[in-house]
PDB file of N, CA and C in Angstrom:
ATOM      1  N   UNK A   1     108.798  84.360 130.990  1.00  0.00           N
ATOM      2  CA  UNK A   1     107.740  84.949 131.773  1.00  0.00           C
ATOM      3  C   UNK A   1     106.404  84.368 131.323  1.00  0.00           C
ATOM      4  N   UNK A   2     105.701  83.790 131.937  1.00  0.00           N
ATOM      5  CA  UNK A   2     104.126  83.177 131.545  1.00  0.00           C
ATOM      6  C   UNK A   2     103.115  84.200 131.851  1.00  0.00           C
ATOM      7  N   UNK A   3     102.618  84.171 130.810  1.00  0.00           N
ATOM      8  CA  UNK A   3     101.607  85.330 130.299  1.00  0.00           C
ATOM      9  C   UNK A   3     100.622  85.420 131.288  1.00  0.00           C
ATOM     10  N   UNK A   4      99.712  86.703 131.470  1.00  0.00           N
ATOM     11  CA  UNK A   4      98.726  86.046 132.854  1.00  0.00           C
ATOM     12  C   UNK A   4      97.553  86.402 131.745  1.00  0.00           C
ATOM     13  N   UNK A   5      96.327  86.174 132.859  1.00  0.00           N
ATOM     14  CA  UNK A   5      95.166  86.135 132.036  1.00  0.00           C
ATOM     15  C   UNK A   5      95.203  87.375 131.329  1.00  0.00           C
ATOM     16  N   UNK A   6      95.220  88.305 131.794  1.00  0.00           N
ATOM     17  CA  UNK A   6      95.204  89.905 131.511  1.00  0.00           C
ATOM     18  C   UNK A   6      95.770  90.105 130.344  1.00  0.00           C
ATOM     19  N   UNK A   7      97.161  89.341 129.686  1.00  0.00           N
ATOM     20  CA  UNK A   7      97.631  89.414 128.835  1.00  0.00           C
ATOM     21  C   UNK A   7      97.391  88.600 127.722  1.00  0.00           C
ATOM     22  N   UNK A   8      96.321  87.379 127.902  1.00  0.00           N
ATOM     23  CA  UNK A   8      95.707  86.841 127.105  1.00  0.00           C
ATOM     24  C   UNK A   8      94.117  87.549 126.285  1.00  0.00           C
ATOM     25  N   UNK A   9      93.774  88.293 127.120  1.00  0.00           N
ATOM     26  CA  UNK A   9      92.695  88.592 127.022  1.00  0.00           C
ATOM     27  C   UNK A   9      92.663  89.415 125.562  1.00  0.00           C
ATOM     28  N   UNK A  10      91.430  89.882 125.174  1.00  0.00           N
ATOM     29  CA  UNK A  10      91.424  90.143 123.213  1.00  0.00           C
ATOM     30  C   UNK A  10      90.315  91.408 123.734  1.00  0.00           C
ATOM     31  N   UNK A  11      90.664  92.510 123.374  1.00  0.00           N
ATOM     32  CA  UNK A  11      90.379  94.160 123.165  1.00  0.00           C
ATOM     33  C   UNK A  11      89.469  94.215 122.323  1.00  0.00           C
ATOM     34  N   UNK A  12      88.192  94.526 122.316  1.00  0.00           N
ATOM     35  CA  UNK A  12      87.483  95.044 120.901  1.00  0.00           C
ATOM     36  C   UNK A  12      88.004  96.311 121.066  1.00  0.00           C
ATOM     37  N   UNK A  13      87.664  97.181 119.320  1.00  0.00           N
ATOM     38  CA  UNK A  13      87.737  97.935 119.146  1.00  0.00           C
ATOM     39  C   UNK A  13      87.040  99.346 120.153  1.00  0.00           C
ATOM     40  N   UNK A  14      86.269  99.261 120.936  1.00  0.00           N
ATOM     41  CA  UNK A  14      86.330 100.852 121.706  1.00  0.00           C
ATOM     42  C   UNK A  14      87.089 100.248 122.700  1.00  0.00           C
ATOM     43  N   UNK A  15      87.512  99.248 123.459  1.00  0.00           N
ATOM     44  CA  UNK A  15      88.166  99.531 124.564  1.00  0.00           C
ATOM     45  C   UNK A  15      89.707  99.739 123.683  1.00  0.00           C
ATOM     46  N   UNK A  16      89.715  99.631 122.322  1.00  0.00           N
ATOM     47  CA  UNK A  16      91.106 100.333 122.179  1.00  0.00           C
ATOM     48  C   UNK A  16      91.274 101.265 121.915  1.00  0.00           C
ATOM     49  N   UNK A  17      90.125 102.258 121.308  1.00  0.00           N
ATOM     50  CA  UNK A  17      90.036 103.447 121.204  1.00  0.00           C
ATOM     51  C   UNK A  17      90.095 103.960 123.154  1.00  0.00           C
ATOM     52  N   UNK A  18      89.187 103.296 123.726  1.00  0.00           N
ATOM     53  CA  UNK A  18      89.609 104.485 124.774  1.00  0.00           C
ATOM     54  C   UNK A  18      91.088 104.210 125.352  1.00  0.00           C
ATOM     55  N   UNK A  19      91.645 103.037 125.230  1.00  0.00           N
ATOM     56  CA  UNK A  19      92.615 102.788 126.176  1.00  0.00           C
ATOM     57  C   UNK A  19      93.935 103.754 125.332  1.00  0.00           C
ATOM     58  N   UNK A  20      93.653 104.026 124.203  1.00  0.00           N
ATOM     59  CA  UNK A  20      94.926 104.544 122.948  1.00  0.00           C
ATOM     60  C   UNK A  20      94.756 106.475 123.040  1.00  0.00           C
ATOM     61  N   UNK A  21      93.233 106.205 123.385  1.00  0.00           N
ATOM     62  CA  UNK A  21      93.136 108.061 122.766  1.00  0.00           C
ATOM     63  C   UNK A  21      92.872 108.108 121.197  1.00  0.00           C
ATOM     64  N   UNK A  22      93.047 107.178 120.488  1.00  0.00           N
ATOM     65  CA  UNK A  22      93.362 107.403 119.294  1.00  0.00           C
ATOM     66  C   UNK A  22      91.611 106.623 118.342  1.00  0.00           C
ATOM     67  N   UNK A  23      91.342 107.335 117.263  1.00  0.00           N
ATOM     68  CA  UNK A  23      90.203 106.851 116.758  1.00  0.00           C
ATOM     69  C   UNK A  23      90.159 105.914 115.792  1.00  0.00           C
ATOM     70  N   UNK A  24      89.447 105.252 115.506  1.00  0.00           N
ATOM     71  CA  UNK A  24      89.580 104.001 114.266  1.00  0.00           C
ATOM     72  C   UNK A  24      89.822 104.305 113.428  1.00  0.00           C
ATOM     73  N   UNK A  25      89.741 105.256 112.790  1.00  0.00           N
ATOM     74  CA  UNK A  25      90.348 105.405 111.450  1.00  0.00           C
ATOM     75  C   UNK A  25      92.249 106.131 111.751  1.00  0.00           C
ATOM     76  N   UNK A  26      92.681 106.507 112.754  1.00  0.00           N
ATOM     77  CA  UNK A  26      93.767 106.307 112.628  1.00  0.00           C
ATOM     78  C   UNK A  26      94.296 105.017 113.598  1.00  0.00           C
ATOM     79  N   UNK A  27      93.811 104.575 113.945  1.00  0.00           N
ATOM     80  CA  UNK A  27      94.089 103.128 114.645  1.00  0.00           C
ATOM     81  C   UNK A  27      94.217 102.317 112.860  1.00  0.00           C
ATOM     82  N   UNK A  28      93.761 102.016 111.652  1.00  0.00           N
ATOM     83  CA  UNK A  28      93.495 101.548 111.079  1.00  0.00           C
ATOM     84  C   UNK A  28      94.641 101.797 110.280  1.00  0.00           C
ATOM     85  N   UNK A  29      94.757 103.369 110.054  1.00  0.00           N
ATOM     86  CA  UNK A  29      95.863 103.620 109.203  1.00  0.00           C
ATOM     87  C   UNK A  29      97.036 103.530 109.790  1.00  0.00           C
ATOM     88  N   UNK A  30      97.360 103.161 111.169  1.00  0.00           N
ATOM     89  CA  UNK A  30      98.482 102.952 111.847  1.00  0.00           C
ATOM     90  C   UNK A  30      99.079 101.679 111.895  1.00  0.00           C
ATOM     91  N   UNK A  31      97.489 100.511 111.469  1.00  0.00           N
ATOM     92  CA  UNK A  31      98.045  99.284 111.108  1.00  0.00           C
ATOM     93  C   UNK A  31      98.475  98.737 109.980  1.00  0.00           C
ATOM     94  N   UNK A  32      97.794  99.732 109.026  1.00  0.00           N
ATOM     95  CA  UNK A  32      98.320  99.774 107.829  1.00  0.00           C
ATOM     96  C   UNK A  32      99.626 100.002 107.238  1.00  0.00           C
ATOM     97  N   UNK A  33     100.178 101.007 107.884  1.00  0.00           N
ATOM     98  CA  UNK A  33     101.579 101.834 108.257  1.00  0.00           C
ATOM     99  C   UNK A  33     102.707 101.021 108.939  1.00  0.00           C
ATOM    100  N   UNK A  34     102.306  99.423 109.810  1.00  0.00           N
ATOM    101  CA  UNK A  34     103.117  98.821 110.789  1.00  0.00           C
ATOM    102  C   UNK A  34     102.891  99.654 111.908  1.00  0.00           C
ATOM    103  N   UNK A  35     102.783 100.760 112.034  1.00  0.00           N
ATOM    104  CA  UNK A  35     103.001 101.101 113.558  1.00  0.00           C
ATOM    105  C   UNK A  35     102.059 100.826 114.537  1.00  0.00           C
ATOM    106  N   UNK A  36     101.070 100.267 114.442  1.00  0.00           N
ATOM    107  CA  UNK A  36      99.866  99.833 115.281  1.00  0.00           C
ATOM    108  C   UNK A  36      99.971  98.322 115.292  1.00  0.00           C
ATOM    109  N   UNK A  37      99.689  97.723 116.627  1.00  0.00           N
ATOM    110  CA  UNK A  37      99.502  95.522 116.364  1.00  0.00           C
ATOM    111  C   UNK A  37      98.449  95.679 115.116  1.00  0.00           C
ATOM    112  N   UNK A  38      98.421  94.848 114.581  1.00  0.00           N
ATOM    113  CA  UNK A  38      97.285  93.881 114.202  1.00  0.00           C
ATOM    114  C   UNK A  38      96.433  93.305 115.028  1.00  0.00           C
ATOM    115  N   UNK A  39      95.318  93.609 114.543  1.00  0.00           N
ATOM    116  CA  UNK A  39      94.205  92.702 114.825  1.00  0.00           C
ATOM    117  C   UNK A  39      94.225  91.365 114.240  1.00  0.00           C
ATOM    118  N   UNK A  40      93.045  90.631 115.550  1.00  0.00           N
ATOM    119  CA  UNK A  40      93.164  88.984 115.243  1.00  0.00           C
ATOM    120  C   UNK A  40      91.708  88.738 115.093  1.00  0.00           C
ATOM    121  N   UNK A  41      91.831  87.697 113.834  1.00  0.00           N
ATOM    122  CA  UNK A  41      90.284  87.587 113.715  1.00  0.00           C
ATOM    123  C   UNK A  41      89.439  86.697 114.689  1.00  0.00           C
ATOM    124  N   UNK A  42      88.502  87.203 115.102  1.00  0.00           N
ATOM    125  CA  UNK A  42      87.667  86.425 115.910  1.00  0.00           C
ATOM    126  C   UNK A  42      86.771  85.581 115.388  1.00  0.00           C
ATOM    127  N   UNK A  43      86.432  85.642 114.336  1.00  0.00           N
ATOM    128  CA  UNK A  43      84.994  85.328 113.702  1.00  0.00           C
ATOM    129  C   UNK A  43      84.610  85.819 112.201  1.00  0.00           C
ATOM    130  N   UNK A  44      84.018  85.220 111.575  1.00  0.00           N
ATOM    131  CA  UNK A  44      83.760  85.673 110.006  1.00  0.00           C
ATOM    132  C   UNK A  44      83.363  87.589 110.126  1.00  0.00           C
ATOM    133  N   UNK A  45      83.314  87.869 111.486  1.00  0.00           N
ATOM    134  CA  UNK A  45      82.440  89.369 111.508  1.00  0.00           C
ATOM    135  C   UNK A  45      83.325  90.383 112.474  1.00  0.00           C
ATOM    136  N   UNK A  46      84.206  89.669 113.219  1.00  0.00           N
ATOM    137  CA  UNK A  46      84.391  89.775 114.270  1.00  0.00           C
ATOM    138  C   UNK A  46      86.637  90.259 114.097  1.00  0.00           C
ATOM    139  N   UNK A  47      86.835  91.613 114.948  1.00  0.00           N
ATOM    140  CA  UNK A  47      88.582  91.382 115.152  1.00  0.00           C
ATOM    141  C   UNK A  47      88.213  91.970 116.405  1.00  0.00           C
ATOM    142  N   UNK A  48      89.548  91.907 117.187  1.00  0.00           N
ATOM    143  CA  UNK A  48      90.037  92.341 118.364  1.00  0.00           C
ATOM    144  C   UNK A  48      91.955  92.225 118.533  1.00  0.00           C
ATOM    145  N   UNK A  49      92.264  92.629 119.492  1.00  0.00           N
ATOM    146  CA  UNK A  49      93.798  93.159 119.535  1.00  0.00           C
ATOM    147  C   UNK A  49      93.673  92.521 121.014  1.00  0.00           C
ATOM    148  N   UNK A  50      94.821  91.710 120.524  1.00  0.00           N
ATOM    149  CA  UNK A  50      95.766  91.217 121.865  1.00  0.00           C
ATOM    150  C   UNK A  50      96.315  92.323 122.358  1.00  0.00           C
ATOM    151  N   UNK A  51      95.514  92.094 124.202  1.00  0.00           N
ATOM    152  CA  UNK A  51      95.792  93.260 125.326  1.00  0.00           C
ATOM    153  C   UNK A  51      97.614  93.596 125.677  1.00  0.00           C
ATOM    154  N   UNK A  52      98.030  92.198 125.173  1.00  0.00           N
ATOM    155  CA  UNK A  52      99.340  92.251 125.816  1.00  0.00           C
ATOM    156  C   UNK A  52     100.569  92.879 124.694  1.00  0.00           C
ATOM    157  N   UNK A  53      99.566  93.162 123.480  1.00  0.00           N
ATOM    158  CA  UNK A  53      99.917  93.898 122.014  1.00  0.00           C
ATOM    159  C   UNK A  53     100.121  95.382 122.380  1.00  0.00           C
ATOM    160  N   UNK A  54      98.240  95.691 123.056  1.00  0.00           N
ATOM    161  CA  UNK A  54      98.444  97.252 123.154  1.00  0.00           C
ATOM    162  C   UNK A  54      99.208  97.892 124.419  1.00  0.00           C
ATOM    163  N   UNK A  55      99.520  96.615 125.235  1.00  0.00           N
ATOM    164  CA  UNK A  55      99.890  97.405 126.500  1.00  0.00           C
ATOM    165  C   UNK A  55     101.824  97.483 125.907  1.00  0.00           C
ATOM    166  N   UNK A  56     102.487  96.960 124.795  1.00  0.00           N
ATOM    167  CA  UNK A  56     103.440  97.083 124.523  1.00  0.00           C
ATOM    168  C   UNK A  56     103.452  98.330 124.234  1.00  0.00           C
ATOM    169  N   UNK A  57     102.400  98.352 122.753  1.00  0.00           N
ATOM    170  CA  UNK A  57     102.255  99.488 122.504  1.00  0.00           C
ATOM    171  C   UNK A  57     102.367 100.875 122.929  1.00  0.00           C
ATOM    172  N   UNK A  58     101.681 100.646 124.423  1.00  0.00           N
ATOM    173  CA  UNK A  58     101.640 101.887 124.627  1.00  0.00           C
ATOM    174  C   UNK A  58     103.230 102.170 125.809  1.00  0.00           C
ATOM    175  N   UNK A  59     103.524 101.063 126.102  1.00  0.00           N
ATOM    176  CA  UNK A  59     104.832 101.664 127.003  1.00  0.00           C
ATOM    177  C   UNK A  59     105.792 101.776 125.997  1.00  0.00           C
ATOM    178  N   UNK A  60     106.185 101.701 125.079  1.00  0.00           N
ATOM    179  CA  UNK A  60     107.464 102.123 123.291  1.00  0.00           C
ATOM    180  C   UNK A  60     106.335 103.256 123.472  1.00  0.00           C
ATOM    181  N   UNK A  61     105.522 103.674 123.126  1.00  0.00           N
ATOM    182  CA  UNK A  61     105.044 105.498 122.874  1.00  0.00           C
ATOM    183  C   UNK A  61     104.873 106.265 123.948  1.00  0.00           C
ATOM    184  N   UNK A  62     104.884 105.684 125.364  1.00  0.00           N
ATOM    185  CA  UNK A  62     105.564 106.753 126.695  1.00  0.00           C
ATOM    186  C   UNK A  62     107.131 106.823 126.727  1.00  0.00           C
ATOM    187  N   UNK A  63     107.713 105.661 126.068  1.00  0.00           N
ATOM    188  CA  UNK A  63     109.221 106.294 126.295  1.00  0.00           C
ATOM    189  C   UNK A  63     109.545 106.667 125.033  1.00  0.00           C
ATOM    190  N   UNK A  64     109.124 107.388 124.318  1.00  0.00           N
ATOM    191  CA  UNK A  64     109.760 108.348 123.205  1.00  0.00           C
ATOM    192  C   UNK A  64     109.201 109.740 123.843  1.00  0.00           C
TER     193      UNK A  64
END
């Protein structure tokens, strides 16, 4: 399946807070834990999360 743009695209941190519900500090400890993607570094200052990471994410935590 070839990825589309949508799934290339890189999440800062509030559009993953709103898209998750969930706040940075447990977004943080969830990556810490494995259960959250990893973030990818953008820049000496800079992370964001592959869209096509959280949208996994979130369809494995609608079917439980």
């Amino acid at each position: 399946m070839t990825p589309t743009l949508e799934d290339l695209a890189i999440l800062r941190l509030s559009e993953v807070k709103r898209l998750t519900g969930l706040c940075r500090t447990s977004i943080y400890e969830m990556m810490r834990d494995s259960i959250f993607p990893r973030s990818v570094s953008l820049g000496p200052r800079a992370i964001g999360w592959r869209a096509s990471d959280i949208r996994v994410w979130l369809e494995t935590r609608q079917a439980i």
